[in-house]
Protein backbone atom coordinates (compact mmCIF):
# COMPACT_ATOMS: atom_id res chain seq x y z
CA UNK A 1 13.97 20.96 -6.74
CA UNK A 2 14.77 17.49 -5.24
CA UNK A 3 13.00 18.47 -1.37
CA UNK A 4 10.28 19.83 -3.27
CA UNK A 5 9.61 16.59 -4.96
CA UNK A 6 10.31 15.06 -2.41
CA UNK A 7 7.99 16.12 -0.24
CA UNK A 8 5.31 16.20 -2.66
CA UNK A 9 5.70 12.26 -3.38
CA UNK A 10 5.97 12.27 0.45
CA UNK A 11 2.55 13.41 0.70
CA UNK A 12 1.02 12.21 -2.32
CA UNK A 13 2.03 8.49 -1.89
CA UNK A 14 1.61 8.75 1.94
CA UNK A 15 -2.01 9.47 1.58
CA UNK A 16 -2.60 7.63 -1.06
CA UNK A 17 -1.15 4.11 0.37
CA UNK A 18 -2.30 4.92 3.95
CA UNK A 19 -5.75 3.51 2.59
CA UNK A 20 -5.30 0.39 4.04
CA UNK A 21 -5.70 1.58 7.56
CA UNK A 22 -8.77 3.59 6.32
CA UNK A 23 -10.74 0.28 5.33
CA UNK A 24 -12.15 -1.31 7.76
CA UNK A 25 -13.56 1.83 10.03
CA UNK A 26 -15.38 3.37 6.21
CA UNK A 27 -16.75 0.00 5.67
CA UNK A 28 -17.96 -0.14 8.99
CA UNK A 29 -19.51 3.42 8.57
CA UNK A 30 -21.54 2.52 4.98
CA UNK A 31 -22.45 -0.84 6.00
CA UNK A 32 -20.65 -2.56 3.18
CA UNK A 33 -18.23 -5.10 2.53
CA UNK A 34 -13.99 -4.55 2.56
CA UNK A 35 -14.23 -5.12 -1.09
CA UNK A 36 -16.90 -2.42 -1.91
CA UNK A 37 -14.71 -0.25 0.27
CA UNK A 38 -11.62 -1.05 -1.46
CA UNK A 39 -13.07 0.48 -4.66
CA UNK A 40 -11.82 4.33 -3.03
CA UNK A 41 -8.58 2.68 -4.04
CA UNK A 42 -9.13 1.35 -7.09
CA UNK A 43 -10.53 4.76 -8.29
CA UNK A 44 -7.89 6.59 -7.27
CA UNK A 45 -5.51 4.64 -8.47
CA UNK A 46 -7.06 4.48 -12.18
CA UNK A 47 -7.65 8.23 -12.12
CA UNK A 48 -3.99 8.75 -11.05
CA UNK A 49 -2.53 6.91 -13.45
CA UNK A 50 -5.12 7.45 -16.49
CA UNK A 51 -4.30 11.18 -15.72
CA UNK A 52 -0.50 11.31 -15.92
CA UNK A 53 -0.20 11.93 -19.76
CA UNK A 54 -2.30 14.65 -19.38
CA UNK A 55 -1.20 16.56 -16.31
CA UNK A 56 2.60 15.78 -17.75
CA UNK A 57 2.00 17.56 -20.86
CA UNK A 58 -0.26 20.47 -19.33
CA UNK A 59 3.15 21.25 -17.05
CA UNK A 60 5.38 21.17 -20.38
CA UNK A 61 2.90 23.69 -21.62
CA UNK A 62 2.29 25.84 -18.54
CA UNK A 63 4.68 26.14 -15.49
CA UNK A 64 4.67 23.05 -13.33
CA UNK A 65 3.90 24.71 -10.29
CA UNK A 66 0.39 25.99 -12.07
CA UNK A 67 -0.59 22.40 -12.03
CA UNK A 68 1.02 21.85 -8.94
CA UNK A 69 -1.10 24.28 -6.57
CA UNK A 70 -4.25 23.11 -9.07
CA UNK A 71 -3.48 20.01 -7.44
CA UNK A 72 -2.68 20.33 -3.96
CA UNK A 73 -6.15 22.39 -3.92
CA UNK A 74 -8.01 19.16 -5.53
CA UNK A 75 -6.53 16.89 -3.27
CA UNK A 76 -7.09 18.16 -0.01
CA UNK A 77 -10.54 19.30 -0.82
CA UNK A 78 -11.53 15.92 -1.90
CA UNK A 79 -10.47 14.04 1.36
CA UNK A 80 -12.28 16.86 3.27
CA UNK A 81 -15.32 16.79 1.09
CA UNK A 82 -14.87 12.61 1.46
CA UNK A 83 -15.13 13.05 5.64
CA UNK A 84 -18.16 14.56 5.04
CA UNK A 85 -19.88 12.59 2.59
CA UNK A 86 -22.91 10.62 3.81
CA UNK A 87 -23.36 8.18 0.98
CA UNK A 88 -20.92 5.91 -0.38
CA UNK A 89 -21.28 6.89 -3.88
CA UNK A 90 -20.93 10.35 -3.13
CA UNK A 91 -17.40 9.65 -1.08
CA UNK A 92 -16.29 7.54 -4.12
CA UNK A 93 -16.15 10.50 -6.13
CA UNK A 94 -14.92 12.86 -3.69
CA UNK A 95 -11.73 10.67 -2.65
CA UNK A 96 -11.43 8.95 -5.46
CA UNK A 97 -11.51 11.40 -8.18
CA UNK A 98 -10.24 14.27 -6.00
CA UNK A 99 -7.36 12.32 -4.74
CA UNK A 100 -6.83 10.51 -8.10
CA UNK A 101 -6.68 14.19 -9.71
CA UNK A 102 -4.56 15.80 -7.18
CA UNK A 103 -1.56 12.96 -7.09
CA UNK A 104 -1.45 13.29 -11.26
CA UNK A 105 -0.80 16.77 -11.07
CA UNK A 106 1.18 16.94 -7.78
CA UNK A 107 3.57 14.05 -8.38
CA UNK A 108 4.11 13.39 -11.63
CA UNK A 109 4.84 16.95 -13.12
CA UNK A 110 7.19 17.81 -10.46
CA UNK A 111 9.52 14.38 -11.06
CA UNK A 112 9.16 14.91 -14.49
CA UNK A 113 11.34 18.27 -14.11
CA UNK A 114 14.41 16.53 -12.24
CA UNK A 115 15.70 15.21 -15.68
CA UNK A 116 16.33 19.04 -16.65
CA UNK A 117 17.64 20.25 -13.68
CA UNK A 118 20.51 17.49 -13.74
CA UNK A 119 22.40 16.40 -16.33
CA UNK A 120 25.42 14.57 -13.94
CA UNK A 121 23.85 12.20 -11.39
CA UNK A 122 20.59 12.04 -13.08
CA UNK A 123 19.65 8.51 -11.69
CA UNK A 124 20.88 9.73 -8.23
CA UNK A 125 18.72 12.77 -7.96
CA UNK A 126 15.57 10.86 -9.61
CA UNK A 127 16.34 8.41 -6.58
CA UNK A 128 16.30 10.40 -3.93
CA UNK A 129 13.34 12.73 -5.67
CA UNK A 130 11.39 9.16 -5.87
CA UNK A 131 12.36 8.27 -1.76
CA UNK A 132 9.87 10.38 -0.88
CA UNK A 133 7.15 7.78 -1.70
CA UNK A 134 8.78 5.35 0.54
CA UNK A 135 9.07 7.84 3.31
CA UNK A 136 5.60 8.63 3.14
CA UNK A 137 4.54 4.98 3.47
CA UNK A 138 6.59 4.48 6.05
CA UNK A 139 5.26 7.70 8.32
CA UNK A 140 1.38 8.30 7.51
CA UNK A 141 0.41 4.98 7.77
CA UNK A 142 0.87 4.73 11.58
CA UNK A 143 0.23 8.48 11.76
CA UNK A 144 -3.26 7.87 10.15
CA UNK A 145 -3.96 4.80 12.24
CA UNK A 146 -3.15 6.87 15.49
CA UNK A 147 -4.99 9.58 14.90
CA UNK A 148 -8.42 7.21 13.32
CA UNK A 149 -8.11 5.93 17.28
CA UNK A 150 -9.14 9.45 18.52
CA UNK A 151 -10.41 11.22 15.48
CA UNK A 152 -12.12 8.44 13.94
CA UNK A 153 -11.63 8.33 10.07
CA UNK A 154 -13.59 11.26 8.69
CA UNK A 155 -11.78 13.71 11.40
CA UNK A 156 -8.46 11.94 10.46
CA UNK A 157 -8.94 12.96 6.83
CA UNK A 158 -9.77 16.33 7.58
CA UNK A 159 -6.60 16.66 9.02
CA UNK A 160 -4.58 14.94 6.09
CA UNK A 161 -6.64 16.59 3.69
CA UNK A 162 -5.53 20.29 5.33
CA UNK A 163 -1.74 19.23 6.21
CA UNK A 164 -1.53 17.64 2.67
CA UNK A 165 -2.96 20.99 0.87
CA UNK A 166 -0.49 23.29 2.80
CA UNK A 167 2.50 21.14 2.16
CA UNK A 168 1.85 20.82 -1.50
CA UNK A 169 1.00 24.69 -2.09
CA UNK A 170 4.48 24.87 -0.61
CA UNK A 171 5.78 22.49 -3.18
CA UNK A 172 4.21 24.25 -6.06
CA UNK A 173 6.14 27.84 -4.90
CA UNK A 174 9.04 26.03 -5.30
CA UNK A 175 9.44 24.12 -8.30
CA UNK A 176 10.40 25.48 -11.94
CA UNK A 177 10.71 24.79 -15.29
CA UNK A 178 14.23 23.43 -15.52
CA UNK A 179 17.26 25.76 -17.23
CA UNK A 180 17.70 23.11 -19.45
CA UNK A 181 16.04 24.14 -23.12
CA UNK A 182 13.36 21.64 -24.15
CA UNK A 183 14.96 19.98 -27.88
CA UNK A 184 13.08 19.90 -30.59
CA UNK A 185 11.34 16.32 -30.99
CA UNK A 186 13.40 13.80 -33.05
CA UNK A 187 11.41 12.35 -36.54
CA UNK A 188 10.14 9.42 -35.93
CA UNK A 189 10.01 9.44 -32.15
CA UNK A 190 6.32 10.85 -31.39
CA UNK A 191 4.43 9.62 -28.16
CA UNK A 192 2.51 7.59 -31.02
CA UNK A 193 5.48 6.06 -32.55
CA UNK A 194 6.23 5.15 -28.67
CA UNK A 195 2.85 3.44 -28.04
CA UNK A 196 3.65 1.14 -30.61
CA UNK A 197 7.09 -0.02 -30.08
CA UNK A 198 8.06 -3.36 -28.45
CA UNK A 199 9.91 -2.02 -25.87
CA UNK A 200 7.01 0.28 -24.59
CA UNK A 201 4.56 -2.05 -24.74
CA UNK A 202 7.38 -4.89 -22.39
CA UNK A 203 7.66 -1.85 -19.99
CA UNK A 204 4.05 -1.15 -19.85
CA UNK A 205 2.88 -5.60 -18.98
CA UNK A 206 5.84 -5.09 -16.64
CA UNK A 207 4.03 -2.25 -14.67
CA UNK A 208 0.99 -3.81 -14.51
CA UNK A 209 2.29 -6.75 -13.02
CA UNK A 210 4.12 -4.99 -10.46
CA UNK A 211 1.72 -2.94 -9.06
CA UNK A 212 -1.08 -5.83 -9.25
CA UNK A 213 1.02 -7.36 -6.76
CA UNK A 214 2.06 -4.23 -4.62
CA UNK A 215 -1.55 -2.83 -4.32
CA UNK A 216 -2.90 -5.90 -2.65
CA UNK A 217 -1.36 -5.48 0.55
CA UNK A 218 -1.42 -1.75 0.94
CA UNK A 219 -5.84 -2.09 0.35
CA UNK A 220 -5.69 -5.54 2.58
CA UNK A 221 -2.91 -6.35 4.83
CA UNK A 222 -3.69 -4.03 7.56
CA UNK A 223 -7.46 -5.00 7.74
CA UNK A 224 -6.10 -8.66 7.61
CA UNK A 225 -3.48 -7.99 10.59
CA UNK A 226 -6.51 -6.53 13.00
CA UNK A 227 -8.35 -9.37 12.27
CA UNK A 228 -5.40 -11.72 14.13
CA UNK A 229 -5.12 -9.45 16.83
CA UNK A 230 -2.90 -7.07 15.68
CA UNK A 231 -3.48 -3.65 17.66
CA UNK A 232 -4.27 -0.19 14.32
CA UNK A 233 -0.73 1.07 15.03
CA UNK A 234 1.44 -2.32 14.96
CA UNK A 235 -1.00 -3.24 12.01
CA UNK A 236 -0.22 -0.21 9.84
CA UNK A 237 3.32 -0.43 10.66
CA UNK A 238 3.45 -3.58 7.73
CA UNK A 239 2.72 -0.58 5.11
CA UNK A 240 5.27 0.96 6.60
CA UNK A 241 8.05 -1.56 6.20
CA UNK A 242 7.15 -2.10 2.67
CA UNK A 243 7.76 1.91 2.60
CA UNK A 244 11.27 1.07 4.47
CA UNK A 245 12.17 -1.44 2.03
CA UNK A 246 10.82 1.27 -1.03
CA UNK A 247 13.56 3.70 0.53
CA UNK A 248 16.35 1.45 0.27
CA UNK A 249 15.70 0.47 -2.80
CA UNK A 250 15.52 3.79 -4.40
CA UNK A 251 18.46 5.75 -3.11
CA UNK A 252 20.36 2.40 -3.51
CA UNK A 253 19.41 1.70 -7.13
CA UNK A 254 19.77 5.25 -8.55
CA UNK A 255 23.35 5.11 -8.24
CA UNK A 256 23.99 1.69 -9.38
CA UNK A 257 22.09 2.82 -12.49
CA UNK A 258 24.59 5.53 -12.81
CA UNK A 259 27.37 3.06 -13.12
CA UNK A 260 25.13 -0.17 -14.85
CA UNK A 261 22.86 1.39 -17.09
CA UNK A 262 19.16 1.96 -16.72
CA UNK A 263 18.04 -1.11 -18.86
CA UNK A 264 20.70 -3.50 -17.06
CA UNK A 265 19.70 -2.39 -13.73
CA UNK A 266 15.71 -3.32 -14.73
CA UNK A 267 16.79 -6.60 -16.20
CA UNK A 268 18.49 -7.83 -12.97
CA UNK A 269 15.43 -6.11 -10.73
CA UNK A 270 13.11 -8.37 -12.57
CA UNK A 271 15.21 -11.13 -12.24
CA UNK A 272 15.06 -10.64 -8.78
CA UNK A 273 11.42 -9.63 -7.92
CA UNK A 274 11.11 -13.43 -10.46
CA UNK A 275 13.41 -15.09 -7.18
CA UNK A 276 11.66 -13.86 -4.56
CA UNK A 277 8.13 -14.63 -6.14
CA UNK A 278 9.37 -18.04 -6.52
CA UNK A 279 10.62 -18.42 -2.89
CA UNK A 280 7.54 -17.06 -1.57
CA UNK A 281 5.54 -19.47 -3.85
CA UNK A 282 8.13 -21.91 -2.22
CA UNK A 283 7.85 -21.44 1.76
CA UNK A 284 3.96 -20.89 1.45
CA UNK A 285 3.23 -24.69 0.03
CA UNK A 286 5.58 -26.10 1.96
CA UNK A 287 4.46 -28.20 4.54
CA UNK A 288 6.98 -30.06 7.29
């Protein structure tokens, strides 16, 4: 169960933050600016994450790897589809909605399931589950950018949009429903009741401050790197040490929450994503 998620963040995330190498070569193709082009992302990102709730509870009511293959399907079709789209508006749905779709019900179904295959080492397995976004943003980006050199970008998505398909069917003959019997749910603790509380509401402003500041770079910091001379490959490889970085810090963190505590552990990781805003705030006013 943990290789099958795995992989399928693998894929999922590694198409999905390779993006940033596909910029500049689609705005170049529809004659529009980096920022019109950077609305594929944007759409797939809000259709991703508007969609997990949904896709969560369809794989609590059907078998995850139902909405697993449903997935892998919509997500490679939609980057083919995009490669052949002549008209901007027509690619934003394709890629955007069919890659939005597919990530929903590939990724977040399948990690879902790791909390009821383990009961021991929870955090641990979760960790290493989670790794595989890291991984993938560490090897598609300069896979993509490679590949854009000889394929161009429509060709290149083609071939991510077939590889990712196959993978992901693979992923959805593997994973189960867990052994571990669903409980009843506790009065008092509906998804409603949930929405409402304080700490739900903390988690959720935490999110969206994270990944305001995460998604920046993956959209613009390879387009920004070619434009200071930075060859596709070398300038892809940034994504990819933010996807080194990702690696560490999952496999390392699962087990210190283990020992910690999952709420501990967050405190301290915003205390230190607070430090190193700070420094960086720091070093890029100062002056000599």
């Amino acid at each position: 169960m943990v290789a099958a998620v795995f992989l399928s963040s693998f894929v999922v995330f590694g198409v999905i933050y390779s993006f940033g190498v596909f910029l500049k070569p689609m705005a170049a193709e529809f004659h529009t600016s980096a920022t019109a082009a950077s609305a594929f992302f944007s759409i797939t990102a809000a259709v991703y994450y508007s969609l997990g709730a949904l896709t969560g509870r369809l794989a609590d009511r059907f078998e995850p790897r139902i909405i697993v293959a449903v997935g892998a399907l919509v997500l490679g079709s939609g980057l083919c589809v995009a490669a052949l789209a002549d008209h901007i508006w027509f690619c934003y749905l394709a890629y955007g909605i069919g890659v939005g779709v597919g990530g929903a019900c590939c990724y977040l179904p399948t990690l879902a399931i790791i909390g009821g295959w383990f009961v021991r080492h929870r955090n641990t397995a979760l960790g290493i589950a989670a790794a595989g976004t890291g991984c993938g943003t560490m090897v598609l980006p300069p896979i993509a950018a490679a590949l854009i050199q000889y394929y161009g970008w429509r060709g290149t998505n083609i071939i991510f949009g077939l590889a990712a398909g196959i993978v992901l069917l693979g992923c959805a003959i593997a994973v189960k429903s867990p052994p571990i019997a669903r409980l009843t749910e506790p009065a008092g603790h509906s998804p409603r009741s949930a929405f409402r509380s304080r700490e739900f509401v903390l988690l959720y402003i935490s999110w969206v401050l994270a990944t305001t500041a995460l998604f920046v770079p993956f959209v613009f910091l390879p387009a920004f790197a070619r434009d200071q001379g930075a060859s596709e490959v070398a300038a892809a490889a940034l994504v990819s040490l933010i996807g080194g970085a990702s690696i560490i810090g999952r496999l390392v963190l699962g087990p210190i929450g283990d020992r910690l505590g999952v709420l501990r552990l967050f405190k301290f990781t915003v205390l230190m994503m607070a430090i190193s805003y700070a420094i960086w705030l720091f070093s890029s006013s100062y002056d000599p």
